[in-house]
Protein backbone atom coordinates (compact mmCIF):
# COMPACT_ATOMS: atom_id res chain seq x y z
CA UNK A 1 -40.71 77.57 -300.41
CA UNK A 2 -38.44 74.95 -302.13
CA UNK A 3 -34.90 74.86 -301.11
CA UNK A 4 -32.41 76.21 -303.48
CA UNK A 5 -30.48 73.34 -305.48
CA UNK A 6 -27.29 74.44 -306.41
CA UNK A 7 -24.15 72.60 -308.42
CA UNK A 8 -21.28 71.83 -306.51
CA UNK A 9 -18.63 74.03 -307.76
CA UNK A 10 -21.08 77.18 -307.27
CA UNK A 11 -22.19 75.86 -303.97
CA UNK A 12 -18.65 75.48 -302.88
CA UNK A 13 -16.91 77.93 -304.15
CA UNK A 14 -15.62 80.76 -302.08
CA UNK A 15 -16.34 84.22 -302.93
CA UNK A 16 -14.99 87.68 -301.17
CA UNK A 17 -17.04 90.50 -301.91
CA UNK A 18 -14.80 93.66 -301.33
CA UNK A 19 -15.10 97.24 -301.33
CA UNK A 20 -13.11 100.43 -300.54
CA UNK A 21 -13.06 104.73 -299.34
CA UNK A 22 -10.81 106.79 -300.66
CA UNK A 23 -10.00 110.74 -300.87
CA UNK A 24 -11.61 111.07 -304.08
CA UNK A 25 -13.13 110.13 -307.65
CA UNK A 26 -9.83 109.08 -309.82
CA UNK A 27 -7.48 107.10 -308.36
CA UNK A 28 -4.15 108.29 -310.40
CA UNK A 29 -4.29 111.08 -307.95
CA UNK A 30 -6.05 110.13 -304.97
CA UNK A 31 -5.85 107.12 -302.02
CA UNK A 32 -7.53 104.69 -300.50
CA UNK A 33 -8.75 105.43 -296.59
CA UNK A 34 -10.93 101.82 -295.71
CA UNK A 35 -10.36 98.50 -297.57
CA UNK A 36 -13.01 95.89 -296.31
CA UNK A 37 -14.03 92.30 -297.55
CA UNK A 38 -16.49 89.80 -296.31
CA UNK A 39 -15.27 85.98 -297.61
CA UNK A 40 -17.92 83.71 -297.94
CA UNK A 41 -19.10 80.70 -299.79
CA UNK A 42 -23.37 79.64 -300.78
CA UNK A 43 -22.69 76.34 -298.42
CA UNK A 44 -21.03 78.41 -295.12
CA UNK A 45 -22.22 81.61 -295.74
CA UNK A 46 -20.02 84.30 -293.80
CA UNK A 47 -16.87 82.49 -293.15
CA UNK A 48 -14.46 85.87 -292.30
CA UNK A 49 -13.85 89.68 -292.78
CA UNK A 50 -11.74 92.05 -293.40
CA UNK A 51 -11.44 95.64 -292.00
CA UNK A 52 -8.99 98.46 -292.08
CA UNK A 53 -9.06 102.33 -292.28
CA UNK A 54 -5.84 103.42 -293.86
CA UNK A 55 -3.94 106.45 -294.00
CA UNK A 56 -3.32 108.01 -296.80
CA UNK A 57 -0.72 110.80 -295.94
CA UNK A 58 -3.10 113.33 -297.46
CA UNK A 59 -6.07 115.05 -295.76
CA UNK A 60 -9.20 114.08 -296.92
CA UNK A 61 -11.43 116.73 -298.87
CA UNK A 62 -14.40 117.82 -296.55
CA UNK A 63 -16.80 117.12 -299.36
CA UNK A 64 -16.05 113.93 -299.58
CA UNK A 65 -15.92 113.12 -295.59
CA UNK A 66 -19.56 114.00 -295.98
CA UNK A 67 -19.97 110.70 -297.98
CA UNK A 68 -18.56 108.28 -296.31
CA UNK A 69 -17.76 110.09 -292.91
CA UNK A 70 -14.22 109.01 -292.25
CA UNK A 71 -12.21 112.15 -290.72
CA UNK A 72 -8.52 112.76 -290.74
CA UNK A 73 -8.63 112.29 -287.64
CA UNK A 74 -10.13 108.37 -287.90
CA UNK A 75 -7.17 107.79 -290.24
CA UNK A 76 -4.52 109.56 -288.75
CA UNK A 77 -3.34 106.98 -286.37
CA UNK A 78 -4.72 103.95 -288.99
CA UNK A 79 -1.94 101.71 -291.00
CA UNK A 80 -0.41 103.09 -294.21
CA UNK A 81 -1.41 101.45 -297.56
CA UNK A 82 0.91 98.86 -298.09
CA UNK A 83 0.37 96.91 -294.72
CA UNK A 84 -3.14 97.05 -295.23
CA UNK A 85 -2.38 95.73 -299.00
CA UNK A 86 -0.63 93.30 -297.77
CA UNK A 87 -2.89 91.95 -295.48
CA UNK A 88 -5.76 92.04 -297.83
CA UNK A 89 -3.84 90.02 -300.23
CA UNK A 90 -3.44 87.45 -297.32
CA UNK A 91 -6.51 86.97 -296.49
CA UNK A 92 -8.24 86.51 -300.44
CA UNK A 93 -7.44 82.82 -301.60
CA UNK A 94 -6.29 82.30 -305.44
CA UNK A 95 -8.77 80.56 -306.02
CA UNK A 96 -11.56 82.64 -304.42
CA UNK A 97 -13.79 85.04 -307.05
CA UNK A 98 -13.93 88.81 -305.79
CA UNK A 99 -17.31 90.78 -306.29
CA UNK A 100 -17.83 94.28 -305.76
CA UNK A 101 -20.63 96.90 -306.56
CA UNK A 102 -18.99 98.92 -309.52
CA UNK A 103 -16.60 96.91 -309.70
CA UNK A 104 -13.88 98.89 -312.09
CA UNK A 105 -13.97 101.72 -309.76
CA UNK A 106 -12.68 99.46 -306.73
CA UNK A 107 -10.48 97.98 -309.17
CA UNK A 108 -8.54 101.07 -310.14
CA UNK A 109 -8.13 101.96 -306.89
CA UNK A 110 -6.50 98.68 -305.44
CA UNK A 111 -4.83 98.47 -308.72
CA UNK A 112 -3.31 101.99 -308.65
CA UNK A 113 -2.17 101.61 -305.29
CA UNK A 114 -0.89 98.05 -306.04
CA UNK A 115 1.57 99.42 -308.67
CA UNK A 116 2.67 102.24 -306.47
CA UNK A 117 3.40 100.32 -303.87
CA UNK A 118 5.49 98.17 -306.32
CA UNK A 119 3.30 95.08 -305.41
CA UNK A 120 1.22 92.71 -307.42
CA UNK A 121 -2.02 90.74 -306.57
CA UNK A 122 -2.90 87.25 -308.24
CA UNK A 123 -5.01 86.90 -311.50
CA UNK A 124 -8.57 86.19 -309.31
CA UNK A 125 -11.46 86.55 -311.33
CA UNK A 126 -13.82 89.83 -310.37
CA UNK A 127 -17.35 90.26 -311.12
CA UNK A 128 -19.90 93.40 -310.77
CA UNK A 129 -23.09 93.06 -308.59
CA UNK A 130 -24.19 96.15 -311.03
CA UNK A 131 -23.48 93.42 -314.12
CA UNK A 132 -25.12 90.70 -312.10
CA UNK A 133 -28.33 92.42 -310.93
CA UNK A 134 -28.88 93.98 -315.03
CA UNK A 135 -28.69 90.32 -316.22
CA UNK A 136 -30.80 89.02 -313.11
CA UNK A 137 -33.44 91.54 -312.55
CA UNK A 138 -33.78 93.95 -315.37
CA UNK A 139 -35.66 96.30 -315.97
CA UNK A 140 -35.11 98.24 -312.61
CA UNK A 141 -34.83 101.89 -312.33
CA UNK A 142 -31.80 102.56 -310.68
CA UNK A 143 -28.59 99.72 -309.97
CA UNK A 144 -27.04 101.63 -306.95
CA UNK A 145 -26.37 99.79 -304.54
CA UNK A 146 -28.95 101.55 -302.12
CA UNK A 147 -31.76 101.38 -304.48
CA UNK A 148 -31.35 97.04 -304.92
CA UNK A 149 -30.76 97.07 -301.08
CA UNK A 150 -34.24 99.00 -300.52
CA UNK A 151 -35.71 96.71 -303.08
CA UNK A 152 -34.06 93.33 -301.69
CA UNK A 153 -35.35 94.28 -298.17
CA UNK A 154 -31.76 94.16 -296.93
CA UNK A 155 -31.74 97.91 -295.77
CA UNK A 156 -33.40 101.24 -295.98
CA UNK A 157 -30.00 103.08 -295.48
CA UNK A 158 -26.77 102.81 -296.51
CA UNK A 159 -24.04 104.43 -294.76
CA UNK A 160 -21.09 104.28 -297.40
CA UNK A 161 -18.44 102.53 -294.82
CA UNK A 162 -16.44 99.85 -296.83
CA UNK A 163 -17.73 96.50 -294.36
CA UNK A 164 -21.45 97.62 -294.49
CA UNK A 165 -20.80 97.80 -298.20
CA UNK A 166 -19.30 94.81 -298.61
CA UNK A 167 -21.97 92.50 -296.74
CA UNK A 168 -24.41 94.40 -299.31
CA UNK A 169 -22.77 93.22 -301.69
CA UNK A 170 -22.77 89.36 -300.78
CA UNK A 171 -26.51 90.14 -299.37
CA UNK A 172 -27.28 90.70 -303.21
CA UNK A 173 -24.87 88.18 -304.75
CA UNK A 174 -26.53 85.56 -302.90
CA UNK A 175 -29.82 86.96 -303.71
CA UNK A 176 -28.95 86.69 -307.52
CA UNK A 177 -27.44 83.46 -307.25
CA UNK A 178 -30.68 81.47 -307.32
CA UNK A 179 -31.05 82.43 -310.42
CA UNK A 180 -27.59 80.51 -311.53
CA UNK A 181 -27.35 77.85 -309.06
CA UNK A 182 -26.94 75.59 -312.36
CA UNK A 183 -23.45 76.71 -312.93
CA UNK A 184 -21.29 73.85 -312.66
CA UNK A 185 -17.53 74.82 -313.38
CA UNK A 186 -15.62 77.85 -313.99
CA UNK A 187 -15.68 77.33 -317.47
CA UNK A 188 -19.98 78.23 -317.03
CA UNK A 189 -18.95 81.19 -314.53
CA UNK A 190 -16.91 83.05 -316.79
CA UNK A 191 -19.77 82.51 -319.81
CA UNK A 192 -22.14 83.76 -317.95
CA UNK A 193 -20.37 87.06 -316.39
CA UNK A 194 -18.19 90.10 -317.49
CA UNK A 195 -14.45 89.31 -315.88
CA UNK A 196 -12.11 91.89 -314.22
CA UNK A 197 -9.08 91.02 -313.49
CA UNK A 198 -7.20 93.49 -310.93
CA UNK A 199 -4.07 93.28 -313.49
CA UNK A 200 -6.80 95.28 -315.82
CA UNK A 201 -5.65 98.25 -314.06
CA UNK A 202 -2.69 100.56 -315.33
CA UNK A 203 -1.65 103.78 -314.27
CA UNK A 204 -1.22 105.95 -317.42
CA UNK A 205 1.64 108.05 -316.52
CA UNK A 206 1.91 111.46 -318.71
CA UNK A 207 4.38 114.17 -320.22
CA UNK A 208 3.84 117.41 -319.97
CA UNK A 209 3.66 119.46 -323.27
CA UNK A 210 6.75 121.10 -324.15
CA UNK A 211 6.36 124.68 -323.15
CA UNK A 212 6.33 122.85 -319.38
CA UNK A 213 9.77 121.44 -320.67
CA UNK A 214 11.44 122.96 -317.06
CA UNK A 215 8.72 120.95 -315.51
CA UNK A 216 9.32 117.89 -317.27
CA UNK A 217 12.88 118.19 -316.51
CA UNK A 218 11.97 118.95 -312.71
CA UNK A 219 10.79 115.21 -312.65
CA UNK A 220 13.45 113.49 -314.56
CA UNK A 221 16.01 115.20 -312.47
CA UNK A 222 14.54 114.56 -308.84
CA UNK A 223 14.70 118.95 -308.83
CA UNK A 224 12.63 121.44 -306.37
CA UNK A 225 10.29 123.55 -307.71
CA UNK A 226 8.98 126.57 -306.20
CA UNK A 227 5.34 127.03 -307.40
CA UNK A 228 2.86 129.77 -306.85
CA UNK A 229 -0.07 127.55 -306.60
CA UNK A 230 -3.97 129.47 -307.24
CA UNK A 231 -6.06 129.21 -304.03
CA UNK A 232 -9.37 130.34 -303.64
CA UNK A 233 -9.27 132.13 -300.61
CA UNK A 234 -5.54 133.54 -300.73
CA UNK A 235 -3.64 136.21 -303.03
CA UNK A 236 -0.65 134.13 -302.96
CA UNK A 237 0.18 130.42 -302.03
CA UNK A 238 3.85 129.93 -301.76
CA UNK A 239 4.90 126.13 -301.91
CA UNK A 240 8.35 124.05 -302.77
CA UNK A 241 7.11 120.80 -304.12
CA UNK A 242 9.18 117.93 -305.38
CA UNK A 243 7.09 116.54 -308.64
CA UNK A 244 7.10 112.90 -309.29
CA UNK A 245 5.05 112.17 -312.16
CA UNK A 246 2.10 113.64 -314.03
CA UNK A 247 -1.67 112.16 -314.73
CA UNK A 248 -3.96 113.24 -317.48
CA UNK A 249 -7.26 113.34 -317.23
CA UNK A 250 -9.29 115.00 -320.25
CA UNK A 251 -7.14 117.76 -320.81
CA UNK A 252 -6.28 118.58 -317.32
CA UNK A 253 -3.03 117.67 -315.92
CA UNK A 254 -2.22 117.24 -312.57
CA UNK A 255 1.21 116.94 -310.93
CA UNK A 256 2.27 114.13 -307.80
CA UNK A 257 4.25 115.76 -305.94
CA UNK A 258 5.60 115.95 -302.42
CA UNK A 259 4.75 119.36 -300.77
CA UNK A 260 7.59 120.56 -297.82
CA UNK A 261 5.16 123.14 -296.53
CA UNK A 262 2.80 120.05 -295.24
CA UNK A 263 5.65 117.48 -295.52
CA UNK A 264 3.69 114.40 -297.19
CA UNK A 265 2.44 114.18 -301.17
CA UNK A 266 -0.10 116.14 -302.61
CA UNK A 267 -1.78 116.55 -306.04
CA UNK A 268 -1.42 119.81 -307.96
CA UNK A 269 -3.54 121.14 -310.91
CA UNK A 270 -1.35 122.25 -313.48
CA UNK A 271 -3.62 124.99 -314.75
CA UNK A 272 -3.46 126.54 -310.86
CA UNK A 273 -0.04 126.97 -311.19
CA UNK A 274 0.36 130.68 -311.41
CA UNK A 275 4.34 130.58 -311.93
CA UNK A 276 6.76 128.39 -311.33
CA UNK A 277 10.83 128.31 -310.74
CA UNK A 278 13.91 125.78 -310.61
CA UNK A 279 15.70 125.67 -306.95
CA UNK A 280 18.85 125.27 -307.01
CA UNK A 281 20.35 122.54 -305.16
């Protein structure tokens, strides 16, 4: 088999591939628990990684510890977001182009957590391996990630942990990339692929309607609220929550808002709200 021949500024260039667990689907309301990154370039291959569970001062649903298996206990202990954050943005060069496997889901969660941790990370370009692999092998049934990994010979498994997932993801950009080893400048890069930038990322931050007006006001004011929050398995779920802001999704709201009874911030469905009071003070 011939040798690859690739342009220089492809060859050269350094990529990260990058990808991330978190509590949940939508990342308005939920947090990141594992940020990982492999850097690389197509002349070094693997030149570093990066690899941290994080805390996310919320407990983790049990449904979705069955995905990727991280515990509360595995993050318990682990750094809070915006040390890991800032590490991450450490070790990813301006210059270098991130990759990921669904890319604007990765993106809103970084970029979410970037704007509530007040911080900002540069303008690198971002590219999907999903993108990538429809332009470079079409036709295929299925672009998860485990179905091109079973098809690419790179594994028969996948075990949803943010490292493993992130080699997977340079396994297939290199894979791809002999199909575009012609690309010669950035210029060609960005023609050829759909660009994300993390900056792409905004959290939309809502207002309740106005029959929630005592709500509202809850927020703007820095109040208390005493809520009788809906639970499943009890008659009545007592909790004094301090509301910070509201997220929309469809036509469910949902309320950020730190919870005394477990002392750290939790999310709260607005339409489990059975009743809710002012505290004084």
């Amino acid at each position: 088999m011939n040798e690859i021949e690739y342009a220089d500024f492809i060859y050269n260039q350094t990529f990260i591939a990058f990808d991330s667990e978190t509590t949940g689907m939508w990342a308005p309301i939920n947090r990141l628990v594992e940020l990982s990154a492999v850097k690389f370039s197509l002349r070094l291959g693997e030149i570093g990684t990066f690899d941290s569970l994080i805390n996310p001062e919320r407990e983790i649903p049990e449904e979705v510890m069955e995905i990727h298996g991280i515990t509360n206990d595995m993050v318990k202990d682990a750094p809070k977001t915006k040390p890991v954050l800032k590490k991450f943005v450490d070790f990813c060069p301006p210059d270098a182009i991130l990759i990921a496997h669904n890319a604007p889901f990765d993106i809103s969660f970084l970029g979410s957590s970037f704007n509530r941790e007040k911080m900002s990370f540069g303008d690198n370009l971002i590219i999907d391996t999903i993108d990538v692999c429809k332009t470079y092998f079409p036709g295929l049934p299925s672009y998860s990630l485990l179905n091109l990994i079973k098809k690419f010979g790179f594994s028969q498994t996948q075990d949803h942990r943010a490292l493993s997932d992130s080699r997977y993801v340079y396994y297939l950009f290199r894979k791809a990339s002999e199909q575009f080893a012609d690309i010669s400048s950035l210029d060609q890069f960005i023609e050829r692929f759909t660009i994300h930038r993390m900056s792409d990322i905004t959290d939309e931050i809502a207002s309740l309607p106005s029959e929630y007006s005592d709500i509202n006001y809850a927020i703007d004011n820095k109040s208390r609220l005493e809520i009788d929050y809906y639970h499943p398995t009890r008659e009545s779920n007592i909790r004094t929550i301090q509301p910070r802001e509201v997220h929309k999704l469809g036509e469910t709201y949902y309320i950020i808002a730190y919870c005394e009874r477990v002392g750290s911030e939790r999310t709260f469905r607005l339409d489990r709200i059975k009743e809710y009071k002012i505290l004084a003070g």
